[in-house]
N, C-alpha and C. Protein backbone atom coordinates (compact mmCIF):
# COMPACT_ATOMS: atom_id res chain seq x y z
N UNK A 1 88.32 39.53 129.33
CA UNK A 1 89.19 38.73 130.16
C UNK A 1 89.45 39.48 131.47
N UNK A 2 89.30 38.90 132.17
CA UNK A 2 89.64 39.53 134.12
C UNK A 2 91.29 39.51 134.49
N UNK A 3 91.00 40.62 134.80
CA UNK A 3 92.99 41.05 134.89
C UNK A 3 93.10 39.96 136.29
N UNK A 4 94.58 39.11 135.93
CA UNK A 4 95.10 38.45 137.18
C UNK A 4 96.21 39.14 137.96
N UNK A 5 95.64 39.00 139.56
CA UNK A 5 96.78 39.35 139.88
C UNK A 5 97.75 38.45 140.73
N UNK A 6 98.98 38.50 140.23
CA UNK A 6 99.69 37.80 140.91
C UNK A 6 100.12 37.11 142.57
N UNK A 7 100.26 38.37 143.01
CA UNK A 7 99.99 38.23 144.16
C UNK A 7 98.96 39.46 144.97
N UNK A 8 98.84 39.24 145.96
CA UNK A 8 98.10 39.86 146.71
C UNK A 8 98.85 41.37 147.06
N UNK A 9 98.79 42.25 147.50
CA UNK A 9 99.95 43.06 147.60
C UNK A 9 100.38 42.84 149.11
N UNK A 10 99.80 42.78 150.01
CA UNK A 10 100.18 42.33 151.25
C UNK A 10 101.20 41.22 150.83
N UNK A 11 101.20 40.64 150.58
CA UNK A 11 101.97 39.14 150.40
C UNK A 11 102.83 39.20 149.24
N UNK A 12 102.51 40.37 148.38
CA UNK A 12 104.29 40.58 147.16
C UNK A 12 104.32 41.34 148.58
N UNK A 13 104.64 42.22 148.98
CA UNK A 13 105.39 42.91 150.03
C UNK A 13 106.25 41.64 150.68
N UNK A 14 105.63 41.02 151.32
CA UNK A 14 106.51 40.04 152.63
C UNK A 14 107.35 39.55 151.96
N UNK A 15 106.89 38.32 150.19
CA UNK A 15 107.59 38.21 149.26
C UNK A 15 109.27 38.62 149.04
N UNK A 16 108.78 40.07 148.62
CA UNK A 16 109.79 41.18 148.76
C UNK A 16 110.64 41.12 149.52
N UNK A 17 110.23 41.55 150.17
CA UNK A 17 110.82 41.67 151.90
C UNK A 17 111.78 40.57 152.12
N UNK A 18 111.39 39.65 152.14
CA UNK A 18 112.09 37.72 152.16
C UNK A 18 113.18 37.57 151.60
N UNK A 19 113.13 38.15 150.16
CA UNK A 19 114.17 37.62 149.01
C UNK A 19 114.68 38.92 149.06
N UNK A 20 114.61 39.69 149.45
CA UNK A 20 115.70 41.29 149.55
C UNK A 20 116.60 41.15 150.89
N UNK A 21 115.59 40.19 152.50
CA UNK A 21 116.78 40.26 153.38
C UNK A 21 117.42 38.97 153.28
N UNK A 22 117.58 37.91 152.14
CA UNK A 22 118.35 36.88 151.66
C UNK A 22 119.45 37.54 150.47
N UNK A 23 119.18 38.43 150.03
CA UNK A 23 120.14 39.10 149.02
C UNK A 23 120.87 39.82 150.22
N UNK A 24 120.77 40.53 151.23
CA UNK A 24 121.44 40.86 151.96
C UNK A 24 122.74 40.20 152.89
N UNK A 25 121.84 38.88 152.81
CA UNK A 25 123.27 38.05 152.99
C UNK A 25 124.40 37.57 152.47
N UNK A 26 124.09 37.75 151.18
CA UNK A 26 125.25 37.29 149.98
C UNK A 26 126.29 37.91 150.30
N UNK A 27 127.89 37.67 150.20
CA UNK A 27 128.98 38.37 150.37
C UNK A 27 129.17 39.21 149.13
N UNK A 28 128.53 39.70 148.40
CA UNK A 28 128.99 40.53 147.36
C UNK A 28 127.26 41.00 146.47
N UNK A 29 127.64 41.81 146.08
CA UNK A 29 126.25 42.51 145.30
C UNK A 29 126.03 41.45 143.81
N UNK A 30 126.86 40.78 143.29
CA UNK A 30 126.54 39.99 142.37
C UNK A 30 126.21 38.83 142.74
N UNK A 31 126.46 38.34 143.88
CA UNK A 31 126.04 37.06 144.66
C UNK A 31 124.50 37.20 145.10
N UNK A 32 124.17 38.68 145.09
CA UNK A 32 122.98 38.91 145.64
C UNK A 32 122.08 38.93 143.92
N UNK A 33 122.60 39.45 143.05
CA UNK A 33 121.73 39.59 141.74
C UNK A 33 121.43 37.88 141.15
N UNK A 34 122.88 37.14 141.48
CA UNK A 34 122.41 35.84 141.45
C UNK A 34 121.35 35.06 141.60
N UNK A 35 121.44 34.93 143.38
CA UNK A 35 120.09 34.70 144.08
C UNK A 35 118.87 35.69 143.53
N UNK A 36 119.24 36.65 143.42
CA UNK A 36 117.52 37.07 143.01
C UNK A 36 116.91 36.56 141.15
N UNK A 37 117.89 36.40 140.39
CA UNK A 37 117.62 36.13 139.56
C UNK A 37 117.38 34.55 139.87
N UNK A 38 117.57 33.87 140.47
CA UNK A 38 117.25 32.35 140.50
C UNK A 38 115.91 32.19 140.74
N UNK A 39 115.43 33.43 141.71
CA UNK A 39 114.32 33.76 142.44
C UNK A 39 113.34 33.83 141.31
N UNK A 40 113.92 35.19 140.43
CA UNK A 40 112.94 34.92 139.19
C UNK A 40 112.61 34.01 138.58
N UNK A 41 113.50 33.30 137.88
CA UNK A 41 113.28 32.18 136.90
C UNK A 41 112.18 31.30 137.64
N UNK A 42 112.47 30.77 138.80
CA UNK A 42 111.49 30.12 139.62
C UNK A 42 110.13 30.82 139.27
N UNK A 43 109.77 32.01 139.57
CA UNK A 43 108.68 32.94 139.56
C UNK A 43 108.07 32.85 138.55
N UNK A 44 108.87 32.62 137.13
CA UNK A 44 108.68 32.81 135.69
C UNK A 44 108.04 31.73 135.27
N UNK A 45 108.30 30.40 135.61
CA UNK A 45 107.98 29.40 135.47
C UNK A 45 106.90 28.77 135.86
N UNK A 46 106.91 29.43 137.52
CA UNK A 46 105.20 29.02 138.01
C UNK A 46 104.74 29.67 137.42
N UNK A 47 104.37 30.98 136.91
CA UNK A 47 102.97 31.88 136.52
C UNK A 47 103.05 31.19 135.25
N UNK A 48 104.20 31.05 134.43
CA UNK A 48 103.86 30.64 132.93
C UNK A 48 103.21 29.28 133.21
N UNK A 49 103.59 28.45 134.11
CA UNK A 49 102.46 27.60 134.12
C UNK A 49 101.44 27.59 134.42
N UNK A 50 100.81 28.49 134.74
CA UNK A 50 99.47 29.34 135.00
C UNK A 50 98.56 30.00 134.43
N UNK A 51 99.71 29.76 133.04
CA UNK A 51 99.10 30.49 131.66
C UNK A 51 99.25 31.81 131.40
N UNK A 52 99.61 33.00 132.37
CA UNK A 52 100.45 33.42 132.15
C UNK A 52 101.26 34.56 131.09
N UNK A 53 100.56 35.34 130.58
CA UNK A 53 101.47 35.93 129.37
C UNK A 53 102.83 36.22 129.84
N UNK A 54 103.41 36.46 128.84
CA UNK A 54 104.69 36.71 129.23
C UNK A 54 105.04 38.18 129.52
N UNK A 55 104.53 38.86 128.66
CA UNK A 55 104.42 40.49 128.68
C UNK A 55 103.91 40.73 130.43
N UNK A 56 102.93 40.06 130.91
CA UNK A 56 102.69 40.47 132.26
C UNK A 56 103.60 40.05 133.33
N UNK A 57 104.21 38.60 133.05
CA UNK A 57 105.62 37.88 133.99
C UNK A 57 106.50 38.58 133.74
N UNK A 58 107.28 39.60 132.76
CA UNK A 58 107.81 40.46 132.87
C UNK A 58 107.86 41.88 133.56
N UNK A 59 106.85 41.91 133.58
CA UNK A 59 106.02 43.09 134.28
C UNK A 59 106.24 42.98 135.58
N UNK A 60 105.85 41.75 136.11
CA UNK A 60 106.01 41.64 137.82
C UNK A 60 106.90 41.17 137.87
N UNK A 61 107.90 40.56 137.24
CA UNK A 61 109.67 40.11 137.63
C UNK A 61 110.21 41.67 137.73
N UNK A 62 110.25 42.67 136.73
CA UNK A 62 110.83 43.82 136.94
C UNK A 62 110.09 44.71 138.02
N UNK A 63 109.06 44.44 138.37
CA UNK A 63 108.56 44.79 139.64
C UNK A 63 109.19 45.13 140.71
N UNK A 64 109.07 43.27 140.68
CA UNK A 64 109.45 42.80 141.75
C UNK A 64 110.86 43.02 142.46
N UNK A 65 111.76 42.83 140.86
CA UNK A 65 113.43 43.23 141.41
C UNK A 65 113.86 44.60 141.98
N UNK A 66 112.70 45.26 141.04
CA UNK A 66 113.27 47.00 141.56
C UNK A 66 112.61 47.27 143.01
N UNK A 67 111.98 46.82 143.40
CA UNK A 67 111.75 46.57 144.87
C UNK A 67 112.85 46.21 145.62
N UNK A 68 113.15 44.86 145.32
CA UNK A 68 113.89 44.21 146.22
C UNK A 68 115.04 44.87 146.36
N UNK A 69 115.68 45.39 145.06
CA UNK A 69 116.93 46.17 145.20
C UNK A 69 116.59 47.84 145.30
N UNK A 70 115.46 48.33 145.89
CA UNK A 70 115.39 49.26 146.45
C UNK A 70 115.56 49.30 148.15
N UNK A 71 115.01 48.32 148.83
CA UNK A 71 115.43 47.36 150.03
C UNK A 71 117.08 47.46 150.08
N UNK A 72 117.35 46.51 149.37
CA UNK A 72 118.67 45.94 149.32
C UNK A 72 119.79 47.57 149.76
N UNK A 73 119.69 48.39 148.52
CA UNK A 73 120.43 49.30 148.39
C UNK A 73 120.64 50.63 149.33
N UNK A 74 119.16 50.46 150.02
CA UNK A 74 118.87 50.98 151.29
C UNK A 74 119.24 51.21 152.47
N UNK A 75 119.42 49.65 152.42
CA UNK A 75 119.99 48.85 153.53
C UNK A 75 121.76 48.64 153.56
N UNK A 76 122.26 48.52 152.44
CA UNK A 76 123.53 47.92 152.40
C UNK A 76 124.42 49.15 151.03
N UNK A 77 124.29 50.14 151.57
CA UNK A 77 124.79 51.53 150.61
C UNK A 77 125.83 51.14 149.85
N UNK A 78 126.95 50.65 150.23
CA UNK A 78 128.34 50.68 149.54
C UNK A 78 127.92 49.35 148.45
N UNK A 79 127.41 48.73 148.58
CA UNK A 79 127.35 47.68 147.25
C UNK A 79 126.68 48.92 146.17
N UNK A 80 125.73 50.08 146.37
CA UNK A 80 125.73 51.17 145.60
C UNK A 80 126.85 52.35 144.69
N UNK A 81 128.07 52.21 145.77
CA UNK A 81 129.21 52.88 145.53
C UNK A 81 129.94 51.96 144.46
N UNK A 82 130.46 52.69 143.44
CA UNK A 82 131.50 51.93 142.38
C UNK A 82 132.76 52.27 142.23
């Protein structure tokens, strides 16, 4: 079987990029985990309809988030502070 890849990496980058400076707008860091989790489910749903394992849609959802909130946290420090 031929490994799929999801996205291109040029294009998970921009991806990334997109939905990390939209989490940046949220007024609060859980407003931002919100939106990104909505982000997922969406994500989860196209590839599983794509056929899809799940073991690999997991794979690139946790990817994908620890990206975005490497961005995020980068960018916006005190939602880091507790």
């Amino acid at each position: 079987m031929a490994q799929v890849y999801v996205f291109p990496s040029s294009r998970h980058r921009r991806v990334v990029e997109f939905i990390a400076a939209d989490m940046l707008t949220r007024p609060s860091v859980d407003e931002a985990e919100k939106y990104l989790i909505e982000h997922l489910d969406l994500e989860w749903s196209r590839l599983a309809d794509l056929g899809i394992a799940d073991a690999e849609i997991e794979q690139h959802c946790h990817a994908f988030a620890l990206a975005a909130w490497q961005i995020v946290f980068e960018d916006h420090r005190t939602w880091g502070a507790a």
